[in-house]
Protein backbone atom coordinates (compact mmCIF):
# COMPACT_ATOMS: atom_id res chain seq x y z
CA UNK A 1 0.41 -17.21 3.26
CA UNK A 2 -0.35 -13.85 3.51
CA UNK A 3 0.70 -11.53 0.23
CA UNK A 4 1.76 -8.21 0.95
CA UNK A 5 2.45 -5.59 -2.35
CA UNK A 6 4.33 -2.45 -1.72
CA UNK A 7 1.79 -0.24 -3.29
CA UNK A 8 -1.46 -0.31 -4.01
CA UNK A 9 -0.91 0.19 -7.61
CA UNK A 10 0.06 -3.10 -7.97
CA UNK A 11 -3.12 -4.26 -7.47
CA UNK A 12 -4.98 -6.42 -10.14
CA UNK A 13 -8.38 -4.74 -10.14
CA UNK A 14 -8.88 -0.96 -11.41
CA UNK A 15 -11.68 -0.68 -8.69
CA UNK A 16 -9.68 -1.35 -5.65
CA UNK A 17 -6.63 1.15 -7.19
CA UNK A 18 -9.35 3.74 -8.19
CA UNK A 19 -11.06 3.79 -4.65
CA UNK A 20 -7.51 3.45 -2.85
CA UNK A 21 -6.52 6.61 -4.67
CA UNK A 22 -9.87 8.40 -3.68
CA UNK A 23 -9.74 7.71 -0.65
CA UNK A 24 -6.06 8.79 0.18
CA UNK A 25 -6.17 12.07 -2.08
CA UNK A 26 -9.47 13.19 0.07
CA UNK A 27 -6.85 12.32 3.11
CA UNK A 28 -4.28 14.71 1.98
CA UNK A 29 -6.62 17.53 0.82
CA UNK A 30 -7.98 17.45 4.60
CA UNK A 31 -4.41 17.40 6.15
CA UNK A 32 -1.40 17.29 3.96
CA UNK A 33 0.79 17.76 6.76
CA UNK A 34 0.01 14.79 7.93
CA UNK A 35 -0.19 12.32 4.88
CA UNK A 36 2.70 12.65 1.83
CA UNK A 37 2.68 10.92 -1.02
CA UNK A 38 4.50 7.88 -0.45
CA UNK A 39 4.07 3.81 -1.74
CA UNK A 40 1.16 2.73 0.43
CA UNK A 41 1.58 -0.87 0.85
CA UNK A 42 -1.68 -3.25 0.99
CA UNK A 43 -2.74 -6.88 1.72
CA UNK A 44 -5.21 -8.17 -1.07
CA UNK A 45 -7.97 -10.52 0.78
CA UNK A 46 -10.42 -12.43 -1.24
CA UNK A 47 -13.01 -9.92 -0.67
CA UNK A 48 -11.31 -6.88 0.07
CA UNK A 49 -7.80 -4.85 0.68
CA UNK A 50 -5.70 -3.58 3.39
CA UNK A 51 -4.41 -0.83 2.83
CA UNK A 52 -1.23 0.83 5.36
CA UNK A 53 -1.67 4.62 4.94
CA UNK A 54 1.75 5.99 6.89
CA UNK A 55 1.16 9.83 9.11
CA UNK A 56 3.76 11.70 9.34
CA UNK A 57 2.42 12.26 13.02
CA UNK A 58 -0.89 10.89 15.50
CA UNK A 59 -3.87 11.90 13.26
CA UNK A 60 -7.20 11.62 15.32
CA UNK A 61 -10.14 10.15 13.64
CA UNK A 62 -12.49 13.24 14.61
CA UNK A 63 -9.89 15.25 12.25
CA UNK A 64 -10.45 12.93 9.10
CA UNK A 65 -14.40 13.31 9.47
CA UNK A 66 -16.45 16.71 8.80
């Protein structure tokens, strides 16, 4: 069975919340218009984590990359 947590701070390990949180703060200094600070819900596998980061609209990938 598949467990699903409703944020990622929930998470066990420090590492996983500490590069979640990188990862979606560099998201919404690129475009804050399109990410807000909401719960981001996540799916803890053995060896690593989903992680469901809601848009508030279509973001394309070439936008998220310099």
């Amino acid at each position: 069975m598949i467990k699903t947590l409703s944020d990622y701070n929930l998470l066990e390990s420090e590492e996983w919340k500490d590069s979640i949180n990188t990862l979606f703060l560099e998201l919404r200094s690129k475009l804050p218009e399109f990410f807000k600070e909401v719960p981001l819900p996540t799916i803890p596998h053995e060896d690593y984590v989903e992680v469901v980061i809601p848009a508030s609209k279509q973001v394309m990938m070439e936008d998220l990359v310099e």
